[in-house]
PDB file of N, CA and C in Angstrom:
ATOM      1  N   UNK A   1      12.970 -21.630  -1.547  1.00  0.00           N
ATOM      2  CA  UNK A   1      13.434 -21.086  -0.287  1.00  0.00           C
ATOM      3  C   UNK A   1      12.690 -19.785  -0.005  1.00  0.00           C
ATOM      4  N   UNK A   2      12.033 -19.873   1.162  1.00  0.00           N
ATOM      5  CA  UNK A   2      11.406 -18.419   1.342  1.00  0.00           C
ATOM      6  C   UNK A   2      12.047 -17.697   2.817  1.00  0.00           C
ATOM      7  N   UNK A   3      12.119 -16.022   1.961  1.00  0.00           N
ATOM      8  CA  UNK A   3      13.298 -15.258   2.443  1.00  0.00           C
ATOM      9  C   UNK A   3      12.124 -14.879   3.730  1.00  0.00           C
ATOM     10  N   UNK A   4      12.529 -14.827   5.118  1.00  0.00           N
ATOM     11  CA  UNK A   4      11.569 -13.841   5.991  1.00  0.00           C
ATOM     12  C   UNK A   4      12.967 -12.793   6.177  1.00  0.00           C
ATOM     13  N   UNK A   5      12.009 -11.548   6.836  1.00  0.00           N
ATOM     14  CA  UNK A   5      13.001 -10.182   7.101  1.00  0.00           C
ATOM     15  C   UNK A   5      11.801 -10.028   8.463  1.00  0.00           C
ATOM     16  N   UNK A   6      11.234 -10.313   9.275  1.00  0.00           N
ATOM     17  CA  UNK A   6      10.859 -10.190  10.938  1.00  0.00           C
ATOM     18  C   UNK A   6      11.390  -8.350  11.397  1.00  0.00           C
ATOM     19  N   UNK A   7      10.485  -8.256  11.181  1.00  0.00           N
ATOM     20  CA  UNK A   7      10.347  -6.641  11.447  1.00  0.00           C
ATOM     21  C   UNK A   7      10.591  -5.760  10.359  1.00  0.00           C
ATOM     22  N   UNK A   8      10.917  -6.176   9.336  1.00  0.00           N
ATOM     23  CA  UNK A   8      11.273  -5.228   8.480  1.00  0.00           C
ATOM     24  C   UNK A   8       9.549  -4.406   7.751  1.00  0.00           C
ATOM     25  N   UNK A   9       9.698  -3.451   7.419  1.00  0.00           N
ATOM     26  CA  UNK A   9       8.394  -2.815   6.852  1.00  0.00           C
ATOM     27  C   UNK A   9       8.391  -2.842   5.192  1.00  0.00           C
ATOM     28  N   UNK A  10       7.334  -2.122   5.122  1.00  0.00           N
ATOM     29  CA  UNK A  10       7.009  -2.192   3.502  1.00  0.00           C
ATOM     30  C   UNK A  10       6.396  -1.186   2.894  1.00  0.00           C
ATOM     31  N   UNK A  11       6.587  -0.146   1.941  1.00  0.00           N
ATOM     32  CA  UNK A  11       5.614   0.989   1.342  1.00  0.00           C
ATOM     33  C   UNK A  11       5.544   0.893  -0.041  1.00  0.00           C
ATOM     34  N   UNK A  12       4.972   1.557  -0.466  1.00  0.00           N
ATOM     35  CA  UNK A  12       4.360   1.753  -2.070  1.00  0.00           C
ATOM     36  C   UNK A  12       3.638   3.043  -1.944  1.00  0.00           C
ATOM     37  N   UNK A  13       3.964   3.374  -3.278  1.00  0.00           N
ATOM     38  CA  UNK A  13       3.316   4.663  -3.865  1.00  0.00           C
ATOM     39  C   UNK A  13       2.069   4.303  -4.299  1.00  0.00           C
ATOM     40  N   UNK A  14       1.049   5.310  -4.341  1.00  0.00           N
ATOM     41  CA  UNK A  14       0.176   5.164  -5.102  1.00  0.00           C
ATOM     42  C   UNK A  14      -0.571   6.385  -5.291  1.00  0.00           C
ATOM     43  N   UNK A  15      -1.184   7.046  -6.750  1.00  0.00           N
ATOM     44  CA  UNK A  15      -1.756   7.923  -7.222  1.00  0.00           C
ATOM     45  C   UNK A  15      -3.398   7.817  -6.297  1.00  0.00           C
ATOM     46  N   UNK A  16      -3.103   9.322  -5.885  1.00  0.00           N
ATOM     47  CA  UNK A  16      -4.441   9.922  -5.004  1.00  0.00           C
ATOM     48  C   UNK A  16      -5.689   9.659  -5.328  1.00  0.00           C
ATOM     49  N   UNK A  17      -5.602  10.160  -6.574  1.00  0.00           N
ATOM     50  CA  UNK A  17      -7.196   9.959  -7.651  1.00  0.00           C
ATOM     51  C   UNK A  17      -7.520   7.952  -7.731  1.00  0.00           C
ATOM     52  N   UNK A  18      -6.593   7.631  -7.376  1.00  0.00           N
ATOM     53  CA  UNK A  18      -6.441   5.737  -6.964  1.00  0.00           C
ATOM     54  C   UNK A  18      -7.211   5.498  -6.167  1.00  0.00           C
ATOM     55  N   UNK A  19      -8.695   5.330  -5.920  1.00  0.00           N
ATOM     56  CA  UNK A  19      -9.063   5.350  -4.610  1.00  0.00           C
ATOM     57  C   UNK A  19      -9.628   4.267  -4.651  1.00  0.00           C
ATOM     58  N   UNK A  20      -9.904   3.536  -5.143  1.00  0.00           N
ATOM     59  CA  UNK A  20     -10.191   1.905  -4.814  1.00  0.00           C
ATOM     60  C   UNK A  20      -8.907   1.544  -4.683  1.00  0.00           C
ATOM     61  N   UNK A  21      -7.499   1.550  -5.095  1.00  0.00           N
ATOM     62  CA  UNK A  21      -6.412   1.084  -4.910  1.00  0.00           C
ATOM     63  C   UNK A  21      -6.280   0.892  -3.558  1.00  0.00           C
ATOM     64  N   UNK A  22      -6.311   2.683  -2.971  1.00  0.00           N
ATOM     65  CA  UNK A  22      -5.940   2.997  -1.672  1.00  0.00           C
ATOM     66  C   UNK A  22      -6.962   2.209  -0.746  1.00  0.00           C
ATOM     67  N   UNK A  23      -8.195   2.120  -0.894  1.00  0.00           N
ATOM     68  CA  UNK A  23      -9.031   1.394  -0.254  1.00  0.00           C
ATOM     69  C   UNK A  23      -8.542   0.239   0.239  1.00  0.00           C
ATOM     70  N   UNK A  24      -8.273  -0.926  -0.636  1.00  0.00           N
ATOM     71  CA  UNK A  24      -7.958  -2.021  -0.779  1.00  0.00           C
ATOM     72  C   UNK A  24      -7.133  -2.117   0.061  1.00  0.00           C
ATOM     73  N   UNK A  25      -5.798  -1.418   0.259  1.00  0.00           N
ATOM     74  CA  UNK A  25      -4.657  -1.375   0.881  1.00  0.00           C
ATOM     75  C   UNK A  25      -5.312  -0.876   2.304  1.00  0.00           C
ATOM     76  N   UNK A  26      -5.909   0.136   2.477  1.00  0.00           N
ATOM     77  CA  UNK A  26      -6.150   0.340   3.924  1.00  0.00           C
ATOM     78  C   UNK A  26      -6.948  -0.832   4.561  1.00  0.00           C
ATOM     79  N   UNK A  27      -7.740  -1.695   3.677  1.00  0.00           N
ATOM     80  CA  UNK A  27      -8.265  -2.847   4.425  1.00  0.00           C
ATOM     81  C   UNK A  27      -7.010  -3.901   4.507  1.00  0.00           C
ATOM     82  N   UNK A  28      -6.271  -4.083   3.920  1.00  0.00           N
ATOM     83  CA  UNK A  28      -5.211  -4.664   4.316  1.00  0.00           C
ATOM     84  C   UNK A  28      -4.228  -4.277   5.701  1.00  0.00           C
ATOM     85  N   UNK A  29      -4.511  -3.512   6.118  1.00  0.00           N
ATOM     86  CA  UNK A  29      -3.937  -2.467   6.946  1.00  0.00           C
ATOM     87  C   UNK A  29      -2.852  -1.391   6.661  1.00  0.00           C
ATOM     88  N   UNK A  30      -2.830  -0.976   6.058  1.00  0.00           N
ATOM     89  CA  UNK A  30      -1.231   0.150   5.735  1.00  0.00           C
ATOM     90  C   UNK A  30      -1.731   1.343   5.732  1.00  0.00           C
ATOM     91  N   UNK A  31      -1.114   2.261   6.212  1.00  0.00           N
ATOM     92  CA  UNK A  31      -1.299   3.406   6.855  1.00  0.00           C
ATOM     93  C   UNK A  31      -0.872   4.212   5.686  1.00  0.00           C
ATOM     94  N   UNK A  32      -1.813   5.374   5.183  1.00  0.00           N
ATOM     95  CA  UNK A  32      -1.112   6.633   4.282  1.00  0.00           C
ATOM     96  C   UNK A  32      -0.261   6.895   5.290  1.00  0.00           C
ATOM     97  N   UNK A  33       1.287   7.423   4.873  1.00  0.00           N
ATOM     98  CA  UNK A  33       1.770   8.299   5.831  1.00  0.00           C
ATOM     99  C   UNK A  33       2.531   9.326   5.030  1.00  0.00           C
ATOM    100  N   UNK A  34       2.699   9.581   3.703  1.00  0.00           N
ATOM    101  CA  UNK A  34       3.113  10.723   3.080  1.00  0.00           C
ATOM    102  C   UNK A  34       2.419  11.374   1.832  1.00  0.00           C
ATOM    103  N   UNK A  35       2.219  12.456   1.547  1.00  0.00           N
ATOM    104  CA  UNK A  35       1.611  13.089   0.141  1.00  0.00           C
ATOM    105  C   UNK A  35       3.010  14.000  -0.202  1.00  0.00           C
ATOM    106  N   UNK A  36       2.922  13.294  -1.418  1.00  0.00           N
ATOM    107  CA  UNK A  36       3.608  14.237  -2.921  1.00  0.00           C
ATOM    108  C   UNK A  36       2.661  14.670  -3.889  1.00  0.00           C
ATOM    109  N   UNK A  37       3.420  15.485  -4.811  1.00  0.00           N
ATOM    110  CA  UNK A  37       2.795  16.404  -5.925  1.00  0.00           C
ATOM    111  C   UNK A  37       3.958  16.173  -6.596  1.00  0.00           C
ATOM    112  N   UNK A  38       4.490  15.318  -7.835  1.00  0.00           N
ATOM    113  CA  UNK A  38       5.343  14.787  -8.698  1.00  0.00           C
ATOM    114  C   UNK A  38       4.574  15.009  -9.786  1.00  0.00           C
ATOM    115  N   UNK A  39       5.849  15.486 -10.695  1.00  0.00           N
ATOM    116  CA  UNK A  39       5.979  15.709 -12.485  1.00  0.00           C
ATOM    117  C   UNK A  39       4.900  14.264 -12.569  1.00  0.00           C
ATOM    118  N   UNK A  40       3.631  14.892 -13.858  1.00  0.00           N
ATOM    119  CA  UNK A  40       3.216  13.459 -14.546  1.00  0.00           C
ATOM    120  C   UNK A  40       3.511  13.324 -15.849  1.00  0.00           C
ATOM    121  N   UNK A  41       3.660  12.539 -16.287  1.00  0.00           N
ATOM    122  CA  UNK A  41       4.370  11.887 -18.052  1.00  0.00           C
ATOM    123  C   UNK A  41       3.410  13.237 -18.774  1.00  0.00           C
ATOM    124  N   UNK A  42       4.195  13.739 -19.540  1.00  0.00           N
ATOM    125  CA  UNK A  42       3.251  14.496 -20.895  1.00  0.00           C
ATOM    126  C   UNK A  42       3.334  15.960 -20.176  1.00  0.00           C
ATOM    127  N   UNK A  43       3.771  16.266 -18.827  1.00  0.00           N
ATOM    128  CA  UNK A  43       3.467  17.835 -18.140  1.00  0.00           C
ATOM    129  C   UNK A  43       2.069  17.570 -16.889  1.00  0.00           C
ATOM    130  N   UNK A  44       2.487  18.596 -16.513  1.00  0.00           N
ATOM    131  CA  UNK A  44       1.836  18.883 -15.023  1.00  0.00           C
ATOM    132  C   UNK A  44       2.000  17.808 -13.893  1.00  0.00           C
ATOM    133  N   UNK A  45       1.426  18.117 -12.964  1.00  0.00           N
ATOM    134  CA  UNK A  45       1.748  17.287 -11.907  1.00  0.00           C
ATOM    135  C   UNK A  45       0.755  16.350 -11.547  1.00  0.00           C
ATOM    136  N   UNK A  46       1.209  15.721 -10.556  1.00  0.00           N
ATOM    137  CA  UNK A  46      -0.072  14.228 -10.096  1.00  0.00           C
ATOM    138  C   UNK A  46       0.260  14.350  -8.892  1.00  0.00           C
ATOM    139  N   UNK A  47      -0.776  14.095  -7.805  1.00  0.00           N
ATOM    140  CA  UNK A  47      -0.816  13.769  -6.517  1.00  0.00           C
ATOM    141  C   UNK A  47      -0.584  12.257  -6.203  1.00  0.00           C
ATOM    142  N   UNK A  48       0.510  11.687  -4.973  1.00  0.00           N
ATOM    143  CA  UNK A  48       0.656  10.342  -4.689  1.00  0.00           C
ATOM    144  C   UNK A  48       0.499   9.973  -3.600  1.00  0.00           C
ATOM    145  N   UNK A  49      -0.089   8.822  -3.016  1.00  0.00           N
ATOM    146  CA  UNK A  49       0.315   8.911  -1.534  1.00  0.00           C
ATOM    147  C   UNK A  49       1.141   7.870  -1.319  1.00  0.00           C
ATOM    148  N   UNK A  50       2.422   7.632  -0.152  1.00  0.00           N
ATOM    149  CA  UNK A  50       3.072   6.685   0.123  1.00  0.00           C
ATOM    150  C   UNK A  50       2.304   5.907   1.715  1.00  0.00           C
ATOM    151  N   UNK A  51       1.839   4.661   1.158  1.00  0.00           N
ATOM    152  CA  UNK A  51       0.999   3.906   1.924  1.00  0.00           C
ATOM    153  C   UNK A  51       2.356   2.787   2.394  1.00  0.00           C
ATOM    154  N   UNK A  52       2.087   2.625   4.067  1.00  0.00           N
ATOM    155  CA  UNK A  52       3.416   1.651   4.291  1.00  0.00           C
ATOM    156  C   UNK A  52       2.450   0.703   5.566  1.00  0.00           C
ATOM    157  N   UNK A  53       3.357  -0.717   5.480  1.00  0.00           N
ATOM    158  CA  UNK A  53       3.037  -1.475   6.715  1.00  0.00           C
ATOM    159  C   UNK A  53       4.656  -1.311   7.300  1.00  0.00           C
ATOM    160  N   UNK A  54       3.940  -1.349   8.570  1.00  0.00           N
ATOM    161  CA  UNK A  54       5.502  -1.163   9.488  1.00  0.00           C
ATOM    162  C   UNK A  54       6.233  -2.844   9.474  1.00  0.00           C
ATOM    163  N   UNK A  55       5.171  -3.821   9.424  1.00  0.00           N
ATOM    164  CA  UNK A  55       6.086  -4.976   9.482  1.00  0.00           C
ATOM    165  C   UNK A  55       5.125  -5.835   8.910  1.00  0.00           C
ATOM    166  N   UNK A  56       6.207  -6.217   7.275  1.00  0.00           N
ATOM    167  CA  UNK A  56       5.376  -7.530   6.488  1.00  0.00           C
ATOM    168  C   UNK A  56       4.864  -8.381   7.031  1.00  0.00           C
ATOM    169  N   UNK A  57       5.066  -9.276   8.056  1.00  0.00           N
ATOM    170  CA  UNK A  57       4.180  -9.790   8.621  1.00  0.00           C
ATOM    171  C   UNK A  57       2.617  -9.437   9.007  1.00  0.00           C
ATOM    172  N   UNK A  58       2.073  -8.480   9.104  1.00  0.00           N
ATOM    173  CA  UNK A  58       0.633  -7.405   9.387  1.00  0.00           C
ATOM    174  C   UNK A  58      -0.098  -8.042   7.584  1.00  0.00           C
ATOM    175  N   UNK A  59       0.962  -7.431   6.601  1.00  0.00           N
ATOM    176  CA  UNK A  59       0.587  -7.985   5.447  1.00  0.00           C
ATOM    177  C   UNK A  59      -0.058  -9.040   5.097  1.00  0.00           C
ATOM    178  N   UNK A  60       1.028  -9.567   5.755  1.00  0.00           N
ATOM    179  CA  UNK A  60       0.847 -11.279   5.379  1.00  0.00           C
ATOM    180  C   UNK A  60      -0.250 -11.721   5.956  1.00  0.00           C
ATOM    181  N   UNK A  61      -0.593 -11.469   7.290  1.00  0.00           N
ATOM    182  CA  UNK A  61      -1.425 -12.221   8.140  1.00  0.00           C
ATOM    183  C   UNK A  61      -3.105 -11.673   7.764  1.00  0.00           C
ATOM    184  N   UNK A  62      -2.808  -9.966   6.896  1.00  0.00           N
ATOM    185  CA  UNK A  62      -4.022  -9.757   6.995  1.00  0.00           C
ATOM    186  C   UNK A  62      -4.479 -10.328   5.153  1.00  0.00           C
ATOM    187  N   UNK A  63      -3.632 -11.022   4.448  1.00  0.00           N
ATOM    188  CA  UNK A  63      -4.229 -11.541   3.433  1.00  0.00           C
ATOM    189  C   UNK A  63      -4.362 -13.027   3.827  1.00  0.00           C
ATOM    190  N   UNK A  64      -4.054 -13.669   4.721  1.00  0.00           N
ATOM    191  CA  UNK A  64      -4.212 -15.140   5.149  1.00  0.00           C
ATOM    192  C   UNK A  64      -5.191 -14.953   5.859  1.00  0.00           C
ATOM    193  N   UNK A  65      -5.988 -13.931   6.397  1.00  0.00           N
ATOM    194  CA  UNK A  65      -7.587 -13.852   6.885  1.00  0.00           C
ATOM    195  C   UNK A  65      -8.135 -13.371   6.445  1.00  0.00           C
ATOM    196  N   UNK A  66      -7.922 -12.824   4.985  1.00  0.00           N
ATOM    197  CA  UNK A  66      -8.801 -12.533   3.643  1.00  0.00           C
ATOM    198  C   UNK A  66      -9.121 -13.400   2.742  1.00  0.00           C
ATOM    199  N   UNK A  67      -7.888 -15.016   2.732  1.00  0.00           N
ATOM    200  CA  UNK A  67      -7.865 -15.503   1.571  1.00  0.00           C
ATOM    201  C   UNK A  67      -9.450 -16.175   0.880  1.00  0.00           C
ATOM    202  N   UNK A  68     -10.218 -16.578   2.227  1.00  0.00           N
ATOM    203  CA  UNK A  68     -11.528 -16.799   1.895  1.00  0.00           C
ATOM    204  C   UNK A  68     -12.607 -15.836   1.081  1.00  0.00           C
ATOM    205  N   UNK A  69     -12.524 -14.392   1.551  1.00  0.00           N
ATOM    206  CA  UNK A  69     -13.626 -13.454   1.121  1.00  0.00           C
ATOM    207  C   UNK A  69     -12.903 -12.499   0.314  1.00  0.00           C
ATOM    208  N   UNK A  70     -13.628 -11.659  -0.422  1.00  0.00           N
ATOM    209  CA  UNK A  70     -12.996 -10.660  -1.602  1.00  0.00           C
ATOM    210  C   UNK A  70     -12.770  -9.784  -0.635  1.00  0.00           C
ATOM    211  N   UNK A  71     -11.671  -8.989  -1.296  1.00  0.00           N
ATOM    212  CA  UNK A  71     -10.687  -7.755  -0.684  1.00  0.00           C
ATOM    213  C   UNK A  71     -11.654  -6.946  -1.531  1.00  0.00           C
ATOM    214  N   UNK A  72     -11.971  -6.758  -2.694  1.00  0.00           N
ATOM    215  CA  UNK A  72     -12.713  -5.913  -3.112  1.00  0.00           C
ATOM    216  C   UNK A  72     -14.039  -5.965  -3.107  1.00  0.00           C
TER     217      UNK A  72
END
């Protein structure tokens, strides 16, 4: 059974110094729209950015016109 949610959005964190991560995702389409500076394991801090699509569908559609060619 597959769940749809039709308008609902979607974000994820991801570490700054991540930059093929973030890449990847902006060709997917998702927009950085927040920066933190959060505790990292062991002391000091790490930079993150919260990357979001406003509506899974954008997701979806932009890996069903990727599924042929590499995202990376």
């Amino acid at each position: 059974m597959r769940m749809h949610y039709a308008g609902e959005g979607l974000y994820l964190w991801v570490y700054e110094l991540n930059t093929r991560t973030r890449a990847y995702y902006e060709r997917l389409g998702a927009q950085p729209i927040e920066r933190a500076v959060i505790p990292a394991p062991g002391g000091g801090t790490v930079a993150e950015w919260r990357y979001a699509w406003p509506d899974v569908e954008l997701l979806h559609a932009a890996t069903q016109a990727s599924s042929s060619k590499s995202l990376f």
